[in-house]
C-alpha atoms as a PDB file:
ATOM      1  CA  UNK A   1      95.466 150.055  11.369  1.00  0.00           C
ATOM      2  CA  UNK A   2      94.097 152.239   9.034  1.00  0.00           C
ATOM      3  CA  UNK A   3      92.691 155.996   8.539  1.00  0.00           C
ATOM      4  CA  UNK A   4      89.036 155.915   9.445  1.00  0.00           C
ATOM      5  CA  UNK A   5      89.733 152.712  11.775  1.00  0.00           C
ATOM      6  CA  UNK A   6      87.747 153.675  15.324  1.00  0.00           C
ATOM      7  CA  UNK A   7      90.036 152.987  17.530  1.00  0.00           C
ATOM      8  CA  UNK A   8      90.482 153.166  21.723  1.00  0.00           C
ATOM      9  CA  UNK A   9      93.910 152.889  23.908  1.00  0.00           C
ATOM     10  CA  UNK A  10      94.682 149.346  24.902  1.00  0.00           C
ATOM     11  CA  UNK A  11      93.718 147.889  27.924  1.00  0.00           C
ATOM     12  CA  UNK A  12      97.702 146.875  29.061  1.00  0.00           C
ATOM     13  CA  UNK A  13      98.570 150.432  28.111  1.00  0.00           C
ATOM     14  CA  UNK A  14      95.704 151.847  30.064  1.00  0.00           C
ATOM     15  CA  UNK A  15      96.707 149.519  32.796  1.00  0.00           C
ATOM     16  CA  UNK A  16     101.140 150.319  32.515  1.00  0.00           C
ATOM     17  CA  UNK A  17     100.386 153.817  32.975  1.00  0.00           C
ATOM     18  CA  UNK A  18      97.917 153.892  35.450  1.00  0.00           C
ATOM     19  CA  UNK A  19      94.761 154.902  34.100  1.00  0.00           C
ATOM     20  CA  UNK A  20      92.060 152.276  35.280  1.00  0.00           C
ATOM     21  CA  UNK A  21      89.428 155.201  36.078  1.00  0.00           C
ATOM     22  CA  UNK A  22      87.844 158.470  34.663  1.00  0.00           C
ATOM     23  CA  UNK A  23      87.826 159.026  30.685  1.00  0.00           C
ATOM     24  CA  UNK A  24      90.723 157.238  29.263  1.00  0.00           C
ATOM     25  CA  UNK A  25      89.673 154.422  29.662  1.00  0.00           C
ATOM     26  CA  UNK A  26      86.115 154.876  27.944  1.00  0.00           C
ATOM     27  CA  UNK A  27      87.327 156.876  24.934  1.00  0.00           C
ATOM     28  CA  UNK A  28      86.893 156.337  21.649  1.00  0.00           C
ATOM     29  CA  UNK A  29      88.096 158.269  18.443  1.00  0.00           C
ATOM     30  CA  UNK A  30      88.645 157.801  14.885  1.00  0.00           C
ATOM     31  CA  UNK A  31      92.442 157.478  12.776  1.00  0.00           C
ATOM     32  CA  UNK A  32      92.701 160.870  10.875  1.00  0.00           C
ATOM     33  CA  UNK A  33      96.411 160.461  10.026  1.00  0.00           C
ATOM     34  CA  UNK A  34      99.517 157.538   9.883  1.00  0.00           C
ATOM     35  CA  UNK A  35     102.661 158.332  10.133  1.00  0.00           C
ATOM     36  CA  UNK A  36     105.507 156.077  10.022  1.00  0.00           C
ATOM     37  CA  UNK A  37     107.968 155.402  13.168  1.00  0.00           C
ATOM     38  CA  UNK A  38     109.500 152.617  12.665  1.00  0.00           C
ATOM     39  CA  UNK A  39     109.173 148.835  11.406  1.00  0.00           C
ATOM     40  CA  UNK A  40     107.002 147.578  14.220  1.00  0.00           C
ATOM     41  CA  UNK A  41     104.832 151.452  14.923  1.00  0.00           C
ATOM     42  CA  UNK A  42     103.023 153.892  13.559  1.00  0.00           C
ATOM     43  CA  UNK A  43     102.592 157.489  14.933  1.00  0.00           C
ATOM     44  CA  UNK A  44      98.498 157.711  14.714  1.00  0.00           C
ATOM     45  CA  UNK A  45      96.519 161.068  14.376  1.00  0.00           C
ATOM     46  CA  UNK A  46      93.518 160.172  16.766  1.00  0.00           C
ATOM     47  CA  UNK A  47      89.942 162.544  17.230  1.00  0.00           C
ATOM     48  CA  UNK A  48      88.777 161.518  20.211  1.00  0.00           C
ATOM     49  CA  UNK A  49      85.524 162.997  21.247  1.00  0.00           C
ATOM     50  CA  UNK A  50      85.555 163.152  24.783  1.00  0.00           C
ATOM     51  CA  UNK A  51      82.712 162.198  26.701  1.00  0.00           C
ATOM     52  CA  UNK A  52      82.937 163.940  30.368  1.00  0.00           C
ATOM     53  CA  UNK A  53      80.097 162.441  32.689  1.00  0.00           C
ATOM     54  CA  UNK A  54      79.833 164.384  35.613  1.00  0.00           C
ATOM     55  CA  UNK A  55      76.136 163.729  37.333  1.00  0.00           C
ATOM     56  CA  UNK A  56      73.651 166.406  35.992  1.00  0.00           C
ATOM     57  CA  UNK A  57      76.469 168.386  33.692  1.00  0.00           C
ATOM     58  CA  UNK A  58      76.988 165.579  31.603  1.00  0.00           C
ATOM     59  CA  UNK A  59      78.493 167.162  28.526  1.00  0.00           C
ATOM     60  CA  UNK A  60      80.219 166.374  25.156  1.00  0.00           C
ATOM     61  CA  UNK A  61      83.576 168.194  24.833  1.00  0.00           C
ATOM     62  CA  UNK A  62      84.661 169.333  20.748  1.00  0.00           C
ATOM     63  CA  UNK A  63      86.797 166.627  19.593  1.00  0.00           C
ATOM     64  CA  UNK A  64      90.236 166.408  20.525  1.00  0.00           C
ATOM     65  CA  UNK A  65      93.653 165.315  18.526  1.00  0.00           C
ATOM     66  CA  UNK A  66      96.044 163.034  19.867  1.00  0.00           C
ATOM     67  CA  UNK A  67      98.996 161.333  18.783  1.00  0.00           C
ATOM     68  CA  UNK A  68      99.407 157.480  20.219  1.00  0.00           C
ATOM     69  CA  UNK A  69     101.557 154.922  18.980  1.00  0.00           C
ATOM     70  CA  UNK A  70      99.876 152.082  17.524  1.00  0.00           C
ATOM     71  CA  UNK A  71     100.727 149.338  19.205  1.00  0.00           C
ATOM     72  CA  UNK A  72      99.143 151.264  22.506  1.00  0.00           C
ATOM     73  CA  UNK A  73      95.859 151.204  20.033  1.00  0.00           C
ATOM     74  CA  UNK A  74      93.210 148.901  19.962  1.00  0.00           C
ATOM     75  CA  UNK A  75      90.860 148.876  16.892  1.00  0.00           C
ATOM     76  CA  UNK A  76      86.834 149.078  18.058  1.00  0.00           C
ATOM     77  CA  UNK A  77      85.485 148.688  14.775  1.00  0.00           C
ATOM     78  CA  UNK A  78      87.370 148.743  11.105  1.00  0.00           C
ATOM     79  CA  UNK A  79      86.769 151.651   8.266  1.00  0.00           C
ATOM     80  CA  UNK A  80      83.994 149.689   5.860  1.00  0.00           C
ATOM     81  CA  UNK A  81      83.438 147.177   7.964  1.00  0.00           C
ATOM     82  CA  UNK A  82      79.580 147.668   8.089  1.00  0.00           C
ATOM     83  CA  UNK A  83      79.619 148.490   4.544  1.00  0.00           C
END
């Protein structure tokens, strides 16, 4: 993984902790920062921006920061992939 990468939580994460429903599960955000753990991990930097559906007060939240390990990080679509 790499900064700019757009990236979501991983489906057995999502699944080990519980959270089949509501936004988890359908967020996505972008790598702002990398920072090492160990070997295997990285400590990623994500901005999610949450998208809160609820009926007619559907809504976009500001973005929000959140550190995730990497390997509980899948990546939705590589930095210059489209370029």
């Amino acid at each position: 993984m790499e900064i700019g990468d757009k990236v979501e939580f991983a489906g057995d994460w999502l699944r080990n902790t519980g959270q089949l429903t509501g936004d988890v599960p359908f967020m996505q955000g972008e790598i702002v920062d990398l920072q090492p753990l160990n070997k295997h991990n990285q400590v990623a930097t994500v901005e999610f921006n949450w998208l809160r559906a609820h009926g007619a007060n559907a809504h976009i939240s500001p973005p929000q920061r959140v550190k995730a390990l990497t390997s509980n990080l899948e990546i939705v679509d590589r930095k210059g992939a489209s370029e």
